[in-house]
N, C-alpha and C. Protein backbone atom coordinates (compact mmCIF):
# COMPACT_ATOMS: atom_id res chain seq x y z
N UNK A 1 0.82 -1.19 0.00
CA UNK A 1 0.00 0.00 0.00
C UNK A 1 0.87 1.27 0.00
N UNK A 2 2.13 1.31 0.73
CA UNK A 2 3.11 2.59 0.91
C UNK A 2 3.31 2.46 -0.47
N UNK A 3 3.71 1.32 -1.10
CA UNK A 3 4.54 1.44 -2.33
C UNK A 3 3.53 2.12 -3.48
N UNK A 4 1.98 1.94 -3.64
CA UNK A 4 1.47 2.29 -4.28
C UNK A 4 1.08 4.31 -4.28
N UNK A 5 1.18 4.33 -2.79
CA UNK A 5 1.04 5.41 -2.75
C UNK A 5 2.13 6.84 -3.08
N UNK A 6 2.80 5.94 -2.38
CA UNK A 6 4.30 6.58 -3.35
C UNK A 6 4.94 7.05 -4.90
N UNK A 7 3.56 5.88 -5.36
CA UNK A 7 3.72 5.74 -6.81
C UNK A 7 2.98 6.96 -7.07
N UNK A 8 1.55 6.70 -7.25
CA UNK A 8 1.16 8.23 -6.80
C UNK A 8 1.39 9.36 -6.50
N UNK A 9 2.35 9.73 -5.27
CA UNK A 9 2.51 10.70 -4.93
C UNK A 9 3.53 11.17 -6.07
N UNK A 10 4.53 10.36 -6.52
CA UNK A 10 5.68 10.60 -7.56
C UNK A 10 4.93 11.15 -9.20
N UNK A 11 3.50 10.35 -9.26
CA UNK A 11 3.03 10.40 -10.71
C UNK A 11 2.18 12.23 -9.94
N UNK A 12 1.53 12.21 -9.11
CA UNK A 12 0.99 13.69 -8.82
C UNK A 12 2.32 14.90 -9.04
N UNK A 13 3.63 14.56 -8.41
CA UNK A 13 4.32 15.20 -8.67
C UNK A 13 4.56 15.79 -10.08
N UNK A 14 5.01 14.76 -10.44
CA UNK A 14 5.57 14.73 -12.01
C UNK A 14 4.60 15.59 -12.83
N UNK A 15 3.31 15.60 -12.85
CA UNK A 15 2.47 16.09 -13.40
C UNK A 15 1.78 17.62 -13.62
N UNK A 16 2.33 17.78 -11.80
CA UNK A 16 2.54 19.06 -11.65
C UNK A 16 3.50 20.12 -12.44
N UNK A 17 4.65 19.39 -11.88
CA UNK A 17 6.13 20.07 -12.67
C UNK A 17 5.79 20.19 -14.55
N UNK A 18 4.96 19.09 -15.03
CA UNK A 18 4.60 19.31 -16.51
C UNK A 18 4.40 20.20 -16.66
N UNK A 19 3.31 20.57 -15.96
CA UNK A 19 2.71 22.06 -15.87
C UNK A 19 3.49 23.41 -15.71
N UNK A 20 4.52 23.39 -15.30
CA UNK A 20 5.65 24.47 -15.45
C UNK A 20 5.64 24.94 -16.86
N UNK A 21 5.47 26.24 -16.97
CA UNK A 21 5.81 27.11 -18.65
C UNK A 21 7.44 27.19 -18.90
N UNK A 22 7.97 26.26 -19.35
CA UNK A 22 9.23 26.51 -19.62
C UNK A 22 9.31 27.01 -21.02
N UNK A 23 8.89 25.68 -21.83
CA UNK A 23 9.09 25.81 -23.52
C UNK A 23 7.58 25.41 -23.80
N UNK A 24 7.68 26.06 -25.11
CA UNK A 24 6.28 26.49 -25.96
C UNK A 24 6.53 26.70 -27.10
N UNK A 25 5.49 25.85 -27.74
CA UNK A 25 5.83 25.71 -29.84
C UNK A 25 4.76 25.48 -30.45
N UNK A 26 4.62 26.24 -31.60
CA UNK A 26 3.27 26.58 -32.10
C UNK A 26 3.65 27.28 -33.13
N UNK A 27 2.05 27.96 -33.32
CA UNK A 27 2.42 28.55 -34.40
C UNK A 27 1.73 29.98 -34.48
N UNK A 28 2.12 31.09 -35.64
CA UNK A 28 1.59 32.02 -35.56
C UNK A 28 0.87 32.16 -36.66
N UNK A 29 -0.13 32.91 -36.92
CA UNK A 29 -1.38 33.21 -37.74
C UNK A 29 -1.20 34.72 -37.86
N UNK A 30 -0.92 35.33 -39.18
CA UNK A 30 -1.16 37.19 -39.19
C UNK A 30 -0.93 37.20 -40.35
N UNK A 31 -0.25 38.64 -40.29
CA UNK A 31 0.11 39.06 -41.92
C UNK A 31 1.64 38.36 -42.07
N UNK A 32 2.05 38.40 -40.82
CA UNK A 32 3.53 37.16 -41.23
C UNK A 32 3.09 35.72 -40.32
N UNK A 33 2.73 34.42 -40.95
CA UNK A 33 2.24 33.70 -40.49
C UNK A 33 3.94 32.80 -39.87
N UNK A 34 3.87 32.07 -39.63
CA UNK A 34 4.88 31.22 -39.27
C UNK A 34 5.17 29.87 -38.02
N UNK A 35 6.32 29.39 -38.03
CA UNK A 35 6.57 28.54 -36.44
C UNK A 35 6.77 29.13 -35.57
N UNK A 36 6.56 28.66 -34.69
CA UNK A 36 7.45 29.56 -32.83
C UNK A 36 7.67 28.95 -31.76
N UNK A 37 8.92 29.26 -31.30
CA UNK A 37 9.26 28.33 -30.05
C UNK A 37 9.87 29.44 -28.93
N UNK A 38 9.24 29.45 -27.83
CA UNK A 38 9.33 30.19 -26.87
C UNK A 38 10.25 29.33 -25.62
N UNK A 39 11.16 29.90 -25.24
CA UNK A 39 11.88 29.53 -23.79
C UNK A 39 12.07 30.41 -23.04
N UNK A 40 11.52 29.64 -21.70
CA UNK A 40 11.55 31.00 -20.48
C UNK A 40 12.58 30.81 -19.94
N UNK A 41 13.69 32.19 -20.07
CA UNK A 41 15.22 32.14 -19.30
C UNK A 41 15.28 32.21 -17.70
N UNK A 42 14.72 33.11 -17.13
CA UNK A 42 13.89 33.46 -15.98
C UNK A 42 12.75 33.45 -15.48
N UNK A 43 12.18 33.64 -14.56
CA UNK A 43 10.09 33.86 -14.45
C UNK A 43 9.78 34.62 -15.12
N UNK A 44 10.38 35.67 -15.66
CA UNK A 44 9.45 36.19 -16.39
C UNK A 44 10.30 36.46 -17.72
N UNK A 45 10.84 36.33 -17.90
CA UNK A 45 11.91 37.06 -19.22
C UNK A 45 12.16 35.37 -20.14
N UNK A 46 11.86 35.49 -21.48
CA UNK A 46 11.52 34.52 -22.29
C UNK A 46 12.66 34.84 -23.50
N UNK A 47 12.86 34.02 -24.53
CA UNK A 47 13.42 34.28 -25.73
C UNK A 47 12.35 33.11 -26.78
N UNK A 48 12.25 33.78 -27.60
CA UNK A 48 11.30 33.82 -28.92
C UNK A 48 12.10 33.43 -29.61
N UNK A 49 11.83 32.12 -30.81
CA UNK A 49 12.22 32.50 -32.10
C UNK A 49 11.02 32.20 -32.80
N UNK A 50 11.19 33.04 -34.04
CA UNK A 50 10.00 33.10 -35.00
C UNK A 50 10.40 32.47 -36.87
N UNK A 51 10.08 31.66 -37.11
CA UNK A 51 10.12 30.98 -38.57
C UNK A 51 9.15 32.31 -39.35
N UNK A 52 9.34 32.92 -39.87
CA UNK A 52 7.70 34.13 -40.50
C UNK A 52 7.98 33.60 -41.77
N UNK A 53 6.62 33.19 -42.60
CA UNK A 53 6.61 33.43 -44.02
C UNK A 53 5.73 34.40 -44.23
N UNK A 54 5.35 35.26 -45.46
CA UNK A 54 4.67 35.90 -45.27
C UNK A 54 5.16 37.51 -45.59
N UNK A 55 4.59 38.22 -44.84
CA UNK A 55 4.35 39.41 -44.22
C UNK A 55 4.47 40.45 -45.64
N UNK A 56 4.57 41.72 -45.71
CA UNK A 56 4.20 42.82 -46.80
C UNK A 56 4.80 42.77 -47.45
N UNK A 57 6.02 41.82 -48.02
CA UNK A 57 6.52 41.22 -48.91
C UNK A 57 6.54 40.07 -49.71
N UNK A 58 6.18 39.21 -48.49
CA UNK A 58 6.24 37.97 -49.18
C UNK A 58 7.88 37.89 -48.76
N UNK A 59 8.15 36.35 -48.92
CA UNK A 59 9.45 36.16 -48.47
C UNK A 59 9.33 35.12 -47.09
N UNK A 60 11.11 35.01 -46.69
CA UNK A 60 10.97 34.48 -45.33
C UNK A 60 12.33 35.38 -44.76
N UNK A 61 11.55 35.05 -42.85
CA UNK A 61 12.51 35.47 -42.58
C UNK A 61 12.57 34.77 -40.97
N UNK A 62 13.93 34.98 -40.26
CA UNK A 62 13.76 34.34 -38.96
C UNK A 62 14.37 35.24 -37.73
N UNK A 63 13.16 35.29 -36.79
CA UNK A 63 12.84 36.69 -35.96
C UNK A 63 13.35 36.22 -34.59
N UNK A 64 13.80 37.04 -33.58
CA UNK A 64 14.47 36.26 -32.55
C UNK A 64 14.01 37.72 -31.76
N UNK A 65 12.89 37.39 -30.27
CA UNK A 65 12.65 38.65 -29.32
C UNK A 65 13.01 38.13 -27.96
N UNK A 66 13.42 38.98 -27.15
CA UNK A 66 13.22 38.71 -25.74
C UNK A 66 11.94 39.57 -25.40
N UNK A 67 11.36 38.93 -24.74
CA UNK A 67 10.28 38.91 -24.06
C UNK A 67 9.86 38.90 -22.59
N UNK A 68 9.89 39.93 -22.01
CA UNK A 68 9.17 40.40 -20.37
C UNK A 68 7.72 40.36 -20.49
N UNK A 69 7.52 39.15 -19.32
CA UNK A 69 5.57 38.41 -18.92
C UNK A 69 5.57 38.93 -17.77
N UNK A 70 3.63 39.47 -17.76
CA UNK A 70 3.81 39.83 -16.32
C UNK A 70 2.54 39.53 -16.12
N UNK A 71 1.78 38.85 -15.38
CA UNK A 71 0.46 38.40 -15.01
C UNK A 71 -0.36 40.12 -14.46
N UNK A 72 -1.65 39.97 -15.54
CA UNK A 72 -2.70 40.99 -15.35
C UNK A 72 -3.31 40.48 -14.29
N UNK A 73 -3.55 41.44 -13.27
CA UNK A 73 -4.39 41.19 -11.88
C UNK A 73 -6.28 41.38 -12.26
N UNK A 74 -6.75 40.17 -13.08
CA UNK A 74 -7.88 39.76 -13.45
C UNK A 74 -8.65 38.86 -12.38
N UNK A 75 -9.72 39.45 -12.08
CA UNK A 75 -11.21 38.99 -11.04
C UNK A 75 -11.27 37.35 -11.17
N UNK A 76 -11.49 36.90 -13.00
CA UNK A 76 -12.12 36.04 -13.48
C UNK A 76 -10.79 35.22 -13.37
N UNK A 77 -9.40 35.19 -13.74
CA UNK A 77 -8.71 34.18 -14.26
C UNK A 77 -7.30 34.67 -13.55
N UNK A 78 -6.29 34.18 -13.17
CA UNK A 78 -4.93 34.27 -13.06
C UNK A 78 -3.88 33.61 -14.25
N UNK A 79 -4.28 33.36 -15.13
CA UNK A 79 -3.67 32.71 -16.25
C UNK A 79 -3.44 33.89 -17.54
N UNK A 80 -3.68 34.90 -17.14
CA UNK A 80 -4.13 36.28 -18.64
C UNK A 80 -2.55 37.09 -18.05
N UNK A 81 -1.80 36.92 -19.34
CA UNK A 81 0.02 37.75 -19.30
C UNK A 81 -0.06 38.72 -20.21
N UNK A 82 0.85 39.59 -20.10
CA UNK A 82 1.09 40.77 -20.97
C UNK A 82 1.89 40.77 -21.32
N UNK A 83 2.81 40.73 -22.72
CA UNK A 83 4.12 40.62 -22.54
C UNK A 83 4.80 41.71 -23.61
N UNK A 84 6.35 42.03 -23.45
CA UNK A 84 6.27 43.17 -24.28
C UNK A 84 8.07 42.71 -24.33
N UNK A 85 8.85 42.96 -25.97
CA UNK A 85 9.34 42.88 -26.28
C UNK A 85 10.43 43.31 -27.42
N UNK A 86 11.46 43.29 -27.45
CA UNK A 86 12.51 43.82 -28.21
C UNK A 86 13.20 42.78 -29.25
N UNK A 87 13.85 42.84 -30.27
CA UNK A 87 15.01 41.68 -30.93
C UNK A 87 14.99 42.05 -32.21
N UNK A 88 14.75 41.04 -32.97
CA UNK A 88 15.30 41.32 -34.83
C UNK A 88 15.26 40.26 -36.02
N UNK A 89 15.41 40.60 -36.39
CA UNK A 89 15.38 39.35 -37.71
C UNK A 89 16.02 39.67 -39.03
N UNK A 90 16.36 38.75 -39.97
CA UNK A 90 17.32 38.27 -40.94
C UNK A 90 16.65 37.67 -41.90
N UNK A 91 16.80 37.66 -43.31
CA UNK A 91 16.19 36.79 -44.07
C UNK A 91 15.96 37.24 -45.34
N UNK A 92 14.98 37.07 -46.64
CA UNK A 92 14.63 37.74 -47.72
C UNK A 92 13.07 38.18 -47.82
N UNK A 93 13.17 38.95 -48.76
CA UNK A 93 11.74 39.50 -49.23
C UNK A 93 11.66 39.12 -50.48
N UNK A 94 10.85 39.39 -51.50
CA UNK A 94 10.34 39.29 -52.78
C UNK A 94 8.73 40.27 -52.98
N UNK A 95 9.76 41.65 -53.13
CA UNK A 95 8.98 42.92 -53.02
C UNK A 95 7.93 42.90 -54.61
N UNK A 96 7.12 43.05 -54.54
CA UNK A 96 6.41 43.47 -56.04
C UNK A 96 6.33 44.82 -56.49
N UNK A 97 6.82 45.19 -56.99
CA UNK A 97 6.89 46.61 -58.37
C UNK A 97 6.08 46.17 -59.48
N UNK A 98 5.13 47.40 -59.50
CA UNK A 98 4.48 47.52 -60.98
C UNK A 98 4.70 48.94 -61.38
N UNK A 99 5.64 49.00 -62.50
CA UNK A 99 6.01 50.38 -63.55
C UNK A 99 4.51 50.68 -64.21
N UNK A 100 4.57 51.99 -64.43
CA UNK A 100 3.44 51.96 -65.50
C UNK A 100 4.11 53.54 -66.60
N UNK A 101 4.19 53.13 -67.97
CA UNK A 101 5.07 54.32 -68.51
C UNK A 101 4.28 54.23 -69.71
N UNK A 102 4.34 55.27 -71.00
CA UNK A 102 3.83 55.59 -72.13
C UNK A 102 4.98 54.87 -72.91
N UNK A 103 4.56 54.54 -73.87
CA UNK A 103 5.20 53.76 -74.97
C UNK A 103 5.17 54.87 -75.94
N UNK A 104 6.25 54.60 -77.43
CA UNK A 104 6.18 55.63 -78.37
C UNK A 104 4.65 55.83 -78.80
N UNK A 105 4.04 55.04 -79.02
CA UNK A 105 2.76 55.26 -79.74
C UNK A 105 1.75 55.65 -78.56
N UNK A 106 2.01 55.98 -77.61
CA UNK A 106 1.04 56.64 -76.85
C UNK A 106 0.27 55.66 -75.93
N UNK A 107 0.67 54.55 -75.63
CA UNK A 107 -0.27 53.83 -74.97
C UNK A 107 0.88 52.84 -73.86
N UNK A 108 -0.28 52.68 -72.87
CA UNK A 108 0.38 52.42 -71.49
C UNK A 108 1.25 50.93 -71.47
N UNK A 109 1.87 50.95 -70.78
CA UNK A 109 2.85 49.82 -70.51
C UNK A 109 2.90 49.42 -69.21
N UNK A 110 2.81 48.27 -69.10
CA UNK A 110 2.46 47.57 -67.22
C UNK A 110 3.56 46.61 -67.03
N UNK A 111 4.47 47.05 -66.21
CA UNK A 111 5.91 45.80 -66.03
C UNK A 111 5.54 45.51 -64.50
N UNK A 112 5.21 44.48 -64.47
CA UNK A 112 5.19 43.88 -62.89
C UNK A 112 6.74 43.29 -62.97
N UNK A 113 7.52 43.51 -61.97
CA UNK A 113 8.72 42.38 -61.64
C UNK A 113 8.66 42.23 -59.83
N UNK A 114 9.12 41.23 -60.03
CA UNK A 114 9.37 40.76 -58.46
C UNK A 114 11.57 40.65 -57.91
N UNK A 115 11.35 41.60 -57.08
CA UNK A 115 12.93 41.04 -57.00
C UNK A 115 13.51 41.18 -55.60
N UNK A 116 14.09 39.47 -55.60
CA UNK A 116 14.34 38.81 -54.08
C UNK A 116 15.64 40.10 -53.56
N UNK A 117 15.28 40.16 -52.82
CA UNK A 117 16.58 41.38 -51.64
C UNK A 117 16.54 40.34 -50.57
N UNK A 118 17.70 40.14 -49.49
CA UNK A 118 18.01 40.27 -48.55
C UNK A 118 17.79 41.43 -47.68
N UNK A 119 16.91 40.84 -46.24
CA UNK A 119 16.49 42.08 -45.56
C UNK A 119 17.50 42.09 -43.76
N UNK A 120 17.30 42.74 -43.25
CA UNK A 120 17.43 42.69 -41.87
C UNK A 120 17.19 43.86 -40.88
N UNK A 121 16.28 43.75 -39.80
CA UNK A 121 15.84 44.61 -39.24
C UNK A 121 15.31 44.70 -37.33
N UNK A 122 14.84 45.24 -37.04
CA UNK A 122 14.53 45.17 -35.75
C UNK A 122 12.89 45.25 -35.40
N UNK A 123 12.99 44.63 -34.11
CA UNK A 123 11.19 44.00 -33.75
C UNK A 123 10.85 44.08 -32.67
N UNK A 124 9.90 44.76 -32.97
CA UNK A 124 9.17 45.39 -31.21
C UNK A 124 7.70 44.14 -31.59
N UNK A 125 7.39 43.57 -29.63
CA UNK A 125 6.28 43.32 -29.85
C UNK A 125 5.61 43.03 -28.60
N UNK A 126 4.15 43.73 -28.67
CA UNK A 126 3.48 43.84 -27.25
C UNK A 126 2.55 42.36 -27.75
N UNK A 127 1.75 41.84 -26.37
CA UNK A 127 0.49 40.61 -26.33
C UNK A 127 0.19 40.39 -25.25
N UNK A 128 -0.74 39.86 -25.60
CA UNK A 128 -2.11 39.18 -24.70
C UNK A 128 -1.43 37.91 -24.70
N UNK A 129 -1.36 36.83 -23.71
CA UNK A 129 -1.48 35.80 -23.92
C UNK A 129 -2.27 35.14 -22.33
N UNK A 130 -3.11 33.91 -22.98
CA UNK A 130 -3.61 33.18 -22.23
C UNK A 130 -3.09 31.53 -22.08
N UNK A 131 -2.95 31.50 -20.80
CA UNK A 131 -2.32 30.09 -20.75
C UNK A 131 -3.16 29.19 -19.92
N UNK A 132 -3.46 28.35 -20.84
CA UNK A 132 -4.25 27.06 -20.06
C UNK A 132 -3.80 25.96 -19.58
N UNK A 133 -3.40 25.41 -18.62
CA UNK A 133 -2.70 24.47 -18.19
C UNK A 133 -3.23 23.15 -17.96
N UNK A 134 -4.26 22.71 -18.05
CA UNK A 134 -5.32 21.85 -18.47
C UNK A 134 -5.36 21.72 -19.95
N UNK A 135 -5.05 21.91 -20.71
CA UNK A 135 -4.87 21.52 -21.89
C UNK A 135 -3.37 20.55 -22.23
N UNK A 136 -2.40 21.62 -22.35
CA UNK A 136 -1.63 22.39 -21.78
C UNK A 136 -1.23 22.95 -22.95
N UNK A 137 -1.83 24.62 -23.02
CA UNK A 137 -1.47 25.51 -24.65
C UNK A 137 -1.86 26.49 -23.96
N UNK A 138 -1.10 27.72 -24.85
CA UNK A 138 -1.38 29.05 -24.93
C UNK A 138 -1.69 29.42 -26.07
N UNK A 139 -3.22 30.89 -25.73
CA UNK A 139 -3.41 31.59 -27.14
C UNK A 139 -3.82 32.77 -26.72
N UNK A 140 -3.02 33.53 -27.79
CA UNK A 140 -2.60 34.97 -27.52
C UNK A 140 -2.50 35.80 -28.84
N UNK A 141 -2.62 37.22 -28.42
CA UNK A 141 -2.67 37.62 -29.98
C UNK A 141 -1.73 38.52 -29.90
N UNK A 142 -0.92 39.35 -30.65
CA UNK A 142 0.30 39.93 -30.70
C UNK A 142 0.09 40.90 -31.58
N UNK A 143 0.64 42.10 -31.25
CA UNK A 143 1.21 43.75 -32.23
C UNK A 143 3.03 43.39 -32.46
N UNK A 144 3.21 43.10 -33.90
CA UNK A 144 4.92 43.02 -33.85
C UNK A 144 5.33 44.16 -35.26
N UNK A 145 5.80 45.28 -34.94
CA UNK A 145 5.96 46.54 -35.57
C UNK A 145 7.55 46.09 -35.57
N UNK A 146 8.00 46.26 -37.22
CA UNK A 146 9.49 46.19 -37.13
C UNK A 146 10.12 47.71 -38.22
N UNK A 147 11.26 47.43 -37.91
CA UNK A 147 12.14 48.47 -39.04
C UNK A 147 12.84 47.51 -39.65
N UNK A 148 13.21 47.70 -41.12
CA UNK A 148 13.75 46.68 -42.01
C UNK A 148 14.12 47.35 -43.20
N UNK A 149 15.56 47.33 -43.23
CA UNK A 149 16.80 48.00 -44.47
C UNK A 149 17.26 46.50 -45.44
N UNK A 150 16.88 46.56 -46.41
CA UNK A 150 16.48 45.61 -47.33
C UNK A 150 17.40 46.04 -48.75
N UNK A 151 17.77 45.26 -49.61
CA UNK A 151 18.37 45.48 -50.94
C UNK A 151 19.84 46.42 -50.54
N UNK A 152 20.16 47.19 -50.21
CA UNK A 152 21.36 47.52 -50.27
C UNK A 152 21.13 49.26 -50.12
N UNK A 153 19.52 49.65 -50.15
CA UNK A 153 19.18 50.96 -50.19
C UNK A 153 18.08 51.50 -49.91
N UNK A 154 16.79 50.39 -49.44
CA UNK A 154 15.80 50.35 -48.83
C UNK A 154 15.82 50.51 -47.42
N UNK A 155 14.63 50.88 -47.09
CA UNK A 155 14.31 50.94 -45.65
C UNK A 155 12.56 51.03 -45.69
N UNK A 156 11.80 50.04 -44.79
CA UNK A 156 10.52 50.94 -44.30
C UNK A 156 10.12 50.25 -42.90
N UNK A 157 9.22 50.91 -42.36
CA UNK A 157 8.27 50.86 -41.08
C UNK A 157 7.24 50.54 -41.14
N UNK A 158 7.43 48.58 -40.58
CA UNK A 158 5.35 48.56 -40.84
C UNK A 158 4.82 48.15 -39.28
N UNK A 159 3.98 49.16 -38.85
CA UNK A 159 3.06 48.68 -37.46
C UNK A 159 2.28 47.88 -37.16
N UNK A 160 1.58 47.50 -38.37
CA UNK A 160 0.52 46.71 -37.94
C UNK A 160 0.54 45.05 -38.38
N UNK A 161 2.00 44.55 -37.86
CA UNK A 161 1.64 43.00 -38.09
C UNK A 161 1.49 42.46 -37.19
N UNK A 162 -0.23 42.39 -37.14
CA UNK A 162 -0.71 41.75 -36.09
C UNK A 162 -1.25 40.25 -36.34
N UNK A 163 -1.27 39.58 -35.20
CA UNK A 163 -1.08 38.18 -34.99
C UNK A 163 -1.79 37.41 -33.99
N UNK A 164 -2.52 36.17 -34.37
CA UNK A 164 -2.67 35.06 -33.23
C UNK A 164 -1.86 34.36 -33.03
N UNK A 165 -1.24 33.70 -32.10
CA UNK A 165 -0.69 32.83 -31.84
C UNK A 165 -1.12 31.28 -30.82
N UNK A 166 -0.94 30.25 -31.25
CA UNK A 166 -1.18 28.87 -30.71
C UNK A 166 -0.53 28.26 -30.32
N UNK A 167 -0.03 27.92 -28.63
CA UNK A 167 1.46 27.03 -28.84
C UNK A 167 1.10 25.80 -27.95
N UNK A 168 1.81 25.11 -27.82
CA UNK A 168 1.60 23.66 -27.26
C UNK A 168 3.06 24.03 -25.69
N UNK A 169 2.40 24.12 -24.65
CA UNK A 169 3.67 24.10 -23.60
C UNK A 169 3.87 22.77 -23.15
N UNK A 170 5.34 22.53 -23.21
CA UNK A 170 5.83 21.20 -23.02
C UNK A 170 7.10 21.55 -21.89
């Protein structure tokens, strides 16, 4: 009977500790969709990496944030984080250009080209996230605004790549 209970007490343990948010992998849903794997360095301070395909180019690229969580003091739930973050990313685009010019005879001309650049830039990003530990997943939705110097003479600023995210905590 000790021995069984022991067993028990070891399998209650174990089960608990599952439940610890260490690492988390999933995926993201937005205007840059992609993979993601989250590790928490400290209680609250995390590192991100992000697989993105996607986003106002088209292209890929791979995004790396640190991330500060801080539990919202909510009535209904203790599981609702805020988290807010800094880092960057590396990778290509495949920007679309359409020319439009007069030809000798007076009539319009339409050149679509597409052309791959190498980009790299920096990434801010605030979220919601909810963590269910009875499942055991988080889903959360995210603002990730970056700066990104691209081709050898580009630069722009986009704010609004916003995002769900789904991850599996293991």
């Amino acid at each position: 009977m000790k021995y069984i209970f022991s067993i028990l007490f070891i399998f209650l343990f174990a089960t608990t500790q599952a439940q610890d948010y260490r690492n988390a992998a999933g995926l993201r849903f937005g205007k840059t969709d992609g993979l993601n794997y989250k590790r928490f360095l400290t209680e609250n301070g995390a590192i991100e990496l992000l697989l993105g395909f996607g986003g106002y180019d088209n292209g890929m690229q791979i995004y790396t944030t640190y991330q500060w969580h801080y539990q919202i003091p909510a009535e209904f739930t203790d599981n609702l984080f805020i988290y807010y973050g800094v880092g960057g990313h590396v990778g290509y685009i495949n920007p679309y250009k359409e020319r439009r010019y007069y030809s000798n005879d007076s009539t319009i001309v339409i050149e679509n080209e597409k052309n791959t650049s190498y980009t790299i830039g920096i990434d801010g990003v605030l979220g919601l996230e909810y963590r269910i530990y009875t499942i055991p997943m988080t889903v959360g939705m995210e603002l990730k605004p970056y700066f990104e110097y691209y081709g050898l003479r580009y630069a722009q600023f986009k704010f609004w790549d916003f995002g769900f995210t789904v991850k599996y905590i293991f």
